[in-house]
N, C-alpha and C. Protein backbone atom coordinates (compact mmCIF):
# COMPACT_ATOMS: atom_id res chain seq x y z
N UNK A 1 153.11 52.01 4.78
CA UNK A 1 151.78 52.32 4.31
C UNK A 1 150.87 52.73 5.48
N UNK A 2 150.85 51.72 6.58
CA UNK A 2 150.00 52.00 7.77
C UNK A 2 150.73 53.44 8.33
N UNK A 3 151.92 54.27 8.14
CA UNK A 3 152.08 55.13 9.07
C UNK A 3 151.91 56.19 8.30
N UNK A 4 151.81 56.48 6.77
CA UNK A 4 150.77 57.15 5.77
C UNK A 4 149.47 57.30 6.12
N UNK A 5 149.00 56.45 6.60
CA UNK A 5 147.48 56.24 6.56
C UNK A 5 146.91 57.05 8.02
N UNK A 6 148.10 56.38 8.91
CA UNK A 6 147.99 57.46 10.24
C UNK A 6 148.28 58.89 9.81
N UNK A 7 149.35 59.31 9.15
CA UNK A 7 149.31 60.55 8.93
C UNK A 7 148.69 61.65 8.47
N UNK A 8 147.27 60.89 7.69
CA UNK A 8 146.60 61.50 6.77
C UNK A 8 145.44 61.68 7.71
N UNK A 9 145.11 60.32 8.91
CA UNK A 9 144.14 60.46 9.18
C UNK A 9 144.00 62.08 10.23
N UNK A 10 144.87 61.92 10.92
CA UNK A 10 145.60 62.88 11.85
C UNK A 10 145.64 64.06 11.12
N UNK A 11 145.83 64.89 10.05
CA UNK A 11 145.77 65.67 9.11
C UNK A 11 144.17 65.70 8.91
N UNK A 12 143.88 65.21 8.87
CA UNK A 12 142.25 65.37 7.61
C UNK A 12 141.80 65.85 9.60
N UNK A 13 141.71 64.96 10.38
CA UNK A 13 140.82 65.63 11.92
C UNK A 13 141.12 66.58 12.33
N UNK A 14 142.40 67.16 11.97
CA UNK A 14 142.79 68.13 12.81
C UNK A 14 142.23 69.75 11.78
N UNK A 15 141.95 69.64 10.91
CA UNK A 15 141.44 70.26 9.81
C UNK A 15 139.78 70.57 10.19
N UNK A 16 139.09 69.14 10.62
CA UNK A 16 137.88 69.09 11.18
C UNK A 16 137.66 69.85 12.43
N UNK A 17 138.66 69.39 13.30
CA UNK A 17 138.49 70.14 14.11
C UNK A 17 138.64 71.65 14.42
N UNK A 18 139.55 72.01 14.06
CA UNK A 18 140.43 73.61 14.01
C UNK A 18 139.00 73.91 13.30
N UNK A 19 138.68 74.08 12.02
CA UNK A 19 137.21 74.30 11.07
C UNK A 19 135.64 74.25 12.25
N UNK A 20 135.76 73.76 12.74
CA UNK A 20 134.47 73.40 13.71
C UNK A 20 134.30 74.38 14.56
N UNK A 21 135.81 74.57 15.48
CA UNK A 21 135.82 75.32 16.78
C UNK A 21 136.25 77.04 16.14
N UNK A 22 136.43 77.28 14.67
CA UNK A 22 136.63 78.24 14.14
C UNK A 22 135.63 79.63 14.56
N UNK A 23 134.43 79.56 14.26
CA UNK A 23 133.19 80.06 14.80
C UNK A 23 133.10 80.65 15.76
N UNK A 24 133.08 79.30 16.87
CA UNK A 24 132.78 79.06 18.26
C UNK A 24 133.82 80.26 19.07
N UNK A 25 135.09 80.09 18.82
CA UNK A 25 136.53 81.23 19.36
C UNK A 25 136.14 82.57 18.80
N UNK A 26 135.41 83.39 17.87
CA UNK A 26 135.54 84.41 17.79
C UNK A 26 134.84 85.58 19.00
N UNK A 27 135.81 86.39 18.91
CA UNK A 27 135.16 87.25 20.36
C UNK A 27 133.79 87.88 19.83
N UNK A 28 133.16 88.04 20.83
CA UNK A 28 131.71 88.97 21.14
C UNK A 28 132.02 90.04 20.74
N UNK A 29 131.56 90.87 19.89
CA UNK A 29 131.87 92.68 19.35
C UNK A 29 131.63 93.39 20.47
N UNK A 30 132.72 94.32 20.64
CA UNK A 30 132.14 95.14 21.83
C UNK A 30 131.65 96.65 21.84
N UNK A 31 130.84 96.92 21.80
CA UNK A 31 129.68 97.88 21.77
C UNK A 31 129.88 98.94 23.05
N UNK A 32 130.50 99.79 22.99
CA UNK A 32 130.09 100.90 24.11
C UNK A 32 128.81 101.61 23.92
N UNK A 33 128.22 101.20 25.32
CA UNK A 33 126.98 102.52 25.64
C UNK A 33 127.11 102.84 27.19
N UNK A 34 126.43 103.38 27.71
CA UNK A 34 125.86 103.84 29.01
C UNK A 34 124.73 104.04 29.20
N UNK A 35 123.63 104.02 29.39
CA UNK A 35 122.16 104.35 29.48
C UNK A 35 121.68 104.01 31.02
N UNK A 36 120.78 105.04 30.87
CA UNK A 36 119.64 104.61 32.46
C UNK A 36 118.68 104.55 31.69
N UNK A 37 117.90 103.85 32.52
CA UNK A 37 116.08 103.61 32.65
C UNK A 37 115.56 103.98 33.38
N UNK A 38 114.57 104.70 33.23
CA UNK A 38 113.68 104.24 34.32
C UNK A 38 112.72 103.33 33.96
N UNK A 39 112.56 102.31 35.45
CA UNK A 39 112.31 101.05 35.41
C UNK A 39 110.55 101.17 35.60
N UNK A 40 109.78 102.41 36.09
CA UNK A 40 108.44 102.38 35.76
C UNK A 40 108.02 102.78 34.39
N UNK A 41 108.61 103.60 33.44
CA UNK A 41 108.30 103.65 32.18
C UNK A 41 108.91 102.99 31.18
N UNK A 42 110.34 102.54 30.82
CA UNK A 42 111.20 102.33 30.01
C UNK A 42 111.43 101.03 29.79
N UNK A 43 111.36 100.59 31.20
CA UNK A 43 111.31 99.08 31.21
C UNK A 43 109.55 98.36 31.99
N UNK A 44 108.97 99.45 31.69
CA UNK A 44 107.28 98.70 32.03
C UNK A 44 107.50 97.80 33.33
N UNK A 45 107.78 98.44 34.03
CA UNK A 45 107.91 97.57 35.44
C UNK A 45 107.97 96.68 35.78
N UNK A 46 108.74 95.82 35.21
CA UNK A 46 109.23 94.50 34.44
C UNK A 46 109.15 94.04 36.08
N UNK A 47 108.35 92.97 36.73
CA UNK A 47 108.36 92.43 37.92
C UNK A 47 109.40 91.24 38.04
N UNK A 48 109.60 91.23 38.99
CA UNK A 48 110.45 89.80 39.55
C UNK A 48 110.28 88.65 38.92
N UNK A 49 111.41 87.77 38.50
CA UNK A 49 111.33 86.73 37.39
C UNK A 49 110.65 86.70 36.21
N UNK A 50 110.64 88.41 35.77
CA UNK A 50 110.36 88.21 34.47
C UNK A 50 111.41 89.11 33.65
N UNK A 51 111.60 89.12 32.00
CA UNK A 51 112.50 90.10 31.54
C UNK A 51 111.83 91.33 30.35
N UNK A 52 112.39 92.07 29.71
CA UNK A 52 111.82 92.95 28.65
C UNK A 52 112.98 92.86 27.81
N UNK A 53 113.01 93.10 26.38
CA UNK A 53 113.50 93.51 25.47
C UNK A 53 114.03 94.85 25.03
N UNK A 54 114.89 95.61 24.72
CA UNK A 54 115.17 96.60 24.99
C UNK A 54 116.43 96.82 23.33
N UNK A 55 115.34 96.45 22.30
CA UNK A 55 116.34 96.44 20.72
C UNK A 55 117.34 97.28 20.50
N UNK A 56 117.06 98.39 20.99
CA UNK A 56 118.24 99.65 20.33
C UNK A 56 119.61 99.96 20.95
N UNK A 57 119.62 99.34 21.86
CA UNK A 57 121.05 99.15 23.11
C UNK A 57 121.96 98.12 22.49
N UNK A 58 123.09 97.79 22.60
CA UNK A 58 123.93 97.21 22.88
C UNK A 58 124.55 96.68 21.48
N UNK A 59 125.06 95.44 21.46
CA UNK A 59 125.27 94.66 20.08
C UNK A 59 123.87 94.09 18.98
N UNK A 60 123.13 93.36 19.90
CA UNK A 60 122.05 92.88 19.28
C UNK A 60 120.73 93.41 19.96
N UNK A 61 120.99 94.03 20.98
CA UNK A 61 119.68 94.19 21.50
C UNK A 61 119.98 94.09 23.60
N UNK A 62 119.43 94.48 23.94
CA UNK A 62 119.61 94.39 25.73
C UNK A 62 118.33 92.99 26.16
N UNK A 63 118.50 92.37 26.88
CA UNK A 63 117.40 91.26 27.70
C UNK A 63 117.79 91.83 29.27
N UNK A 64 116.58 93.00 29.36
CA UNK A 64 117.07 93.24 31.27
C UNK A 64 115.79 92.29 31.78
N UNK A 65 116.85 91.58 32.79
CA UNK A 65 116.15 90.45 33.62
C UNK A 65 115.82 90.93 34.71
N UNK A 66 114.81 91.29 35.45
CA UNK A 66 114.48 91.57 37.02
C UNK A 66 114.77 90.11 38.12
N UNK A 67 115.85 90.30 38.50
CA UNK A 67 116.28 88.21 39.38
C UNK A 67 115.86 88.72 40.97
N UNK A 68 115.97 89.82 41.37
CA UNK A 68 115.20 89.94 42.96
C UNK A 68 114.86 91.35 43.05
N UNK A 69 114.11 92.02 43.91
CA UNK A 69 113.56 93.02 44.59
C UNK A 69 114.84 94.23 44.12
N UNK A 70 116.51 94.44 44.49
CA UNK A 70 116.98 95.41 43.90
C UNK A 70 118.05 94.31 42.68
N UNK A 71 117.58 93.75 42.30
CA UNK A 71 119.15 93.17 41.30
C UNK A 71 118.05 92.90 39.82
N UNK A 72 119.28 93.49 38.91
CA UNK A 72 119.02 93.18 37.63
C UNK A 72 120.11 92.69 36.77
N UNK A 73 119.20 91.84 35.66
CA UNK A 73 121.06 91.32 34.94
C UNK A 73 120.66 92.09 33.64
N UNK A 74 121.84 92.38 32.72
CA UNK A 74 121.40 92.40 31.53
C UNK A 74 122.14 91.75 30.82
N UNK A 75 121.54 90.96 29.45
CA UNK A 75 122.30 90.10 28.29
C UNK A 75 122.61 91.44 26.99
N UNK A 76 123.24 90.58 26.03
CA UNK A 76 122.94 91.02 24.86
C UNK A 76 122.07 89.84 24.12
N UNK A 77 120.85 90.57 23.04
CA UNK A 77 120.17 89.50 22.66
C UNK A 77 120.74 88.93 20.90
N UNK A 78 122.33 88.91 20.89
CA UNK A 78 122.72 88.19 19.69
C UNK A 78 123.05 87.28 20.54
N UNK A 79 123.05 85.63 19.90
CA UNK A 79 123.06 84.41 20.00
C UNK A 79 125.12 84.31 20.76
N UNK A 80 125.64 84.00 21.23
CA UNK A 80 126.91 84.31 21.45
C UNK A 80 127.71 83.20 20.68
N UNK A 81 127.10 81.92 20.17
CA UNK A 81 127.36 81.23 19.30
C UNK A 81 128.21 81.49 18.17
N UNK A 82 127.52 82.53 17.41
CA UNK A 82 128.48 83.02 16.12
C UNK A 82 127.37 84.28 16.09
N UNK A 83 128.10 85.21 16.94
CA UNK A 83 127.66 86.78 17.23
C UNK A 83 127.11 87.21 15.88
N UNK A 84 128.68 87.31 14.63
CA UNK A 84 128.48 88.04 13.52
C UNK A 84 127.52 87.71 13.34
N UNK A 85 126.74 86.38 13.29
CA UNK A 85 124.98 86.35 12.10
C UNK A 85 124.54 87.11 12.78
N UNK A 86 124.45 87.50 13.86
CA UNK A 86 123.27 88.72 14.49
C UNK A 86 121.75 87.71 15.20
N UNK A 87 121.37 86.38 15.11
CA UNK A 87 120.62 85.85 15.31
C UNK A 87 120.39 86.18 16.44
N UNK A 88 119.40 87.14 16.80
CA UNK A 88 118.23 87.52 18.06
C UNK A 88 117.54 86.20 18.80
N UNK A 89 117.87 86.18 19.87
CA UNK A 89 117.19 85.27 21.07
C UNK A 89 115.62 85.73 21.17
N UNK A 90 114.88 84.38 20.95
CA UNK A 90 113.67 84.68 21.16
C UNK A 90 113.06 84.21 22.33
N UNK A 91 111.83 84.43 23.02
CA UNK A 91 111.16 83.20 23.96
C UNK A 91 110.83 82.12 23.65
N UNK A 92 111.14 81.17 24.54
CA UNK A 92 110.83 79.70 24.04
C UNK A 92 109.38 79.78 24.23
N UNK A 93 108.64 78.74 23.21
CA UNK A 93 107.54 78.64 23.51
C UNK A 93 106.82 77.61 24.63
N UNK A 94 108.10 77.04 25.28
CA UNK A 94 107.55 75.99 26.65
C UNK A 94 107.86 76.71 27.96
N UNK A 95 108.87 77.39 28.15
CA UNK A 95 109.46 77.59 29.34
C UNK A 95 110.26 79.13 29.07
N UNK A 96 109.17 80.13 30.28
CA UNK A 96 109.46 81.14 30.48
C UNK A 96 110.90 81.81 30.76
N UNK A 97 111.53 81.23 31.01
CA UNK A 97 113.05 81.92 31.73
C UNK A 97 114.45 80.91 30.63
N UNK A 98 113.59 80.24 29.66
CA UNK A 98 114.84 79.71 28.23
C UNK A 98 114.05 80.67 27.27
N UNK A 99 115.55 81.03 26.15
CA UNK A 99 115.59 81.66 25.67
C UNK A 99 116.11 81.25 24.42
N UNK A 100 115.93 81.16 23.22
CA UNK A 100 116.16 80.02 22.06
C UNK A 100 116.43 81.13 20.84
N UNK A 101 117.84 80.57 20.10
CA UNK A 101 118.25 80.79 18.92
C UNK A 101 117.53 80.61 17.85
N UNK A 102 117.05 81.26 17.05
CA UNK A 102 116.12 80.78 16.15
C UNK A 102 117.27 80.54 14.63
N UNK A 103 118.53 80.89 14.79
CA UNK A 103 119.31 79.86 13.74
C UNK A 103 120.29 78.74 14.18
N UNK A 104 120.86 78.47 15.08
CA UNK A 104 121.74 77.56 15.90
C UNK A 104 120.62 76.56 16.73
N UNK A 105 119.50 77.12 17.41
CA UNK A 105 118.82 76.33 17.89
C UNK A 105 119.16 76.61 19.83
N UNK A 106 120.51 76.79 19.91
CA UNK A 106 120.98 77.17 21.24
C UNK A 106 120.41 77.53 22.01
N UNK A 107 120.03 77.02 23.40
CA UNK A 107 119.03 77.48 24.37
C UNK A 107 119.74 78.45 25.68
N UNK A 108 119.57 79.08 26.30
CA UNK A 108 119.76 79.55 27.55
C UNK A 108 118.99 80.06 29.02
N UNK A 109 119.56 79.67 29.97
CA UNK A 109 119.12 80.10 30.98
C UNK A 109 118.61 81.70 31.70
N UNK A 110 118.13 81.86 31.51
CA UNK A 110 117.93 83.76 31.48
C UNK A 110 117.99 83.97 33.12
N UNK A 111 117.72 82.93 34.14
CA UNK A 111 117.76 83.10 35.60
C UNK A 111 119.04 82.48 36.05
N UNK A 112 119.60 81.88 35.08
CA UNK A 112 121.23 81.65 35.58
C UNK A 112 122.52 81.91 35.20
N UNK A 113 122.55 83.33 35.22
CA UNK A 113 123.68 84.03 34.30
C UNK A 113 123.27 84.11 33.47
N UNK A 114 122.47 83.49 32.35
CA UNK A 114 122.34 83.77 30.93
C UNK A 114 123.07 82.27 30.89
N UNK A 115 123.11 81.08 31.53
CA UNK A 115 124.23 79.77 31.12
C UNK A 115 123.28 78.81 30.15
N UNK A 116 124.04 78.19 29.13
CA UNK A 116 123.80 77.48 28.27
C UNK A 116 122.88 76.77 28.81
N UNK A 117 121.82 76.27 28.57
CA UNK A 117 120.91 75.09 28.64
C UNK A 117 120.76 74.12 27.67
N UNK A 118 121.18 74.45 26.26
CA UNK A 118 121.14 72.97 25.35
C UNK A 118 122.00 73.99 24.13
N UNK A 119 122.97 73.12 23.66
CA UNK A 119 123.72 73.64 22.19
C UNK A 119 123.04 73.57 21.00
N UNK A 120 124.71 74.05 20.30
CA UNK A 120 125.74 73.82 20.06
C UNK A 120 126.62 74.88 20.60
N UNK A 121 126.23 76.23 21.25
CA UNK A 121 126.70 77.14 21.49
C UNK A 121 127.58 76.71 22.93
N UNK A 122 128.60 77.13 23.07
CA UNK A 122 129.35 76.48 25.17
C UNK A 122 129.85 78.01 25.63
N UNK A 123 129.29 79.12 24.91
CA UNK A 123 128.86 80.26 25.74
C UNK A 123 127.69 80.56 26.48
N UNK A 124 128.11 81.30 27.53
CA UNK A 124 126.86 81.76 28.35
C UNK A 124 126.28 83.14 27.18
N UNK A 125 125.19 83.47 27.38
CA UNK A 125 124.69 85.36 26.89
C UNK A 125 126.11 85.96 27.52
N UNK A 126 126.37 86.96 26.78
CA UNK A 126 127.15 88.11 26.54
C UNK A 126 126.79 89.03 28.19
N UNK A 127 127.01 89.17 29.07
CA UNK A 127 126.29 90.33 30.30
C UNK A 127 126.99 91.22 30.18
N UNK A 128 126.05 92.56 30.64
CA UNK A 128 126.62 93.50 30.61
C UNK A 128 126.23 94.25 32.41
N UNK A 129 127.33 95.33 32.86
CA UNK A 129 127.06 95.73 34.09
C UNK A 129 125.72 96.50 34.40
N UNK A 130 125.00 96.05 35.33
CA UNK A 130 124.00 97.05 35.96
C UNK A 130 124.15 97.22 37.31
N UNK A 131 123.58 98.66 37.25
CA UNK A 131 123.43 99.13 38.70
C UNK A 131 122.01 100.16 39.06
N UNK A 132 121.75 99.08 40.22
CA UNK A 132 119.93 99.98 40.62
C UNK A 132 120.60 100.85 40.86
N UNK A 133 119.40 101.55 40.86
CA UNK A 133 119.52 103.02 41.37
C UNK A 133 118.68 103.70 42.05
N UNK A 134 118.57 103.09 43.30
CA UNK A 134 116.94 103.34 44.19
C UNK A 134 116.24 104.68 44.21
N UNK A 135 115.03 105.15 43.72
CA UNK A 135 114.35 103.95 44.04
C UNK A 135 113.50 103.26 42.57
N UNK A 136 114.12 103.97 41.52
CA UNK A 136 113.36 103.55 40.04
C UNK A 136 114.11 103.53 38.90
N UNK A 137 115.71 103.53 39.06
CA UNK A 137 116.54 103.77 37.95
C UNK A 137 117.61 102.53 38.00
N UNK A 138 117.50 102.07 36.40
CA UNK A 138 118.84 101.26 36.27
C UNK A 138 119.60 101.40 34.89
N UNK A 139 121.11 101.84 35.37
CA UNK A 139 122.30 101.78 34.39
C UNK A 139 122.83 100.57 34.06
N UNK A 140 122.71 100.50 32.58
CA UNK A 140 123.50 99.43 31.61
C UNK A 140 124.23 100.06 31.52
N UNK A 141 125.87 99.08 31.50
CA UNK A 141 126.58 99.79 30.43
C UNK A 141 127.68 98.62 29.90
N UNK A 142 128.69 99.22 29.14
CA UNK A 142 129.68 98.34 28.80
C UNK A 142 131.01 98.81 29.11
C-alpha cells in the first residue's frame, strides 16, 4: 500500500512539475530586422542611464538603453517569461532602470543585461546586437 502511495505521489509531482516549467522552456520568437538610428532624431538623444522605446522593431518592441558615452544595449520589450502573451515591459513606477511585467509581475534590470530582478520569470530580456556608429548612428539587429 505504502509503495502505491509513493508511486502516485511521484506521478501526480512530476506532472506538477513538467506543467509549471512548460511555459518557462519555450524559446523567444526570432524576429529578423536590421535597422539604424540616428541617435539625435530617432532615438531623441536618449542620454546616459536612460532608455527609449522603439514599438515597431523587433518581437515586441526594442528598449535601446544608452549604459556609457559609446555603448548601447538593446532588449526586446515582450516579457521573456511566456513571450507568446506578448506582455510589453513597462516603467516601474519606483525605480528608473526596473522594468515590470504588467501580466507576470516580473521585474528586470535594464542596467544589468536586462537580468531578472524579482519573478516568476529566470530569464534575462531577450538582447539584441548593437553597434555605434560614430559619431550619431546605431544598428540593431538580429
Amino acid at each position: 500500500m505504502l509503495t502505491k502511495l509513493i508511486k502516485i505521489f511521484v506521478f501526480v509531482s512530476s506532472l506538477f512539475i513538467f506543467q509549471s516549467c512548460e511555459k518557462e522552456g519555450e524559446p523567444f520568437p526570432h524576429v529578423s530586422f536590421d535597422v539604424t538610428f540616428n541617435i539625435s532624431t530617432q532615438l531623441n538623444n536618449v542620454a546616459v542611464g536612460e532608455y527609449v522605446f522603439k514599438d515597431q522593431y523587433a518581437y515586441g518592441g526594442l528598449i535601446i538603453y544608452h549604459k556609457t558615452s559609446s555603448e548601447y544595449l538593446a532588449f526586446d520589450r515582450a516579457c521573456p517569461h511566456k513571450p507568446r502573451d506578448r506582455c510589453l515591459l513597462d516603467p516601474d513606477d519606483d525605480f528608473e532602470t526596473i522594468l515590470t511585467c504588467p501580466c507576470c509581475g516580473s521585474q528586470f534590470l535594464i542596467t544589468d543585461d536586462g537580468a531578472v530582478f524579482n519573478g516568476p520569470s529566470v530569464r534575462p530580456l531577450y538582447q539584441y546586437e548593437t553597434y555605434y556608429i560614430p559619431p550619431n548612428q546605431l544598428r540593431v539587429r538580429n
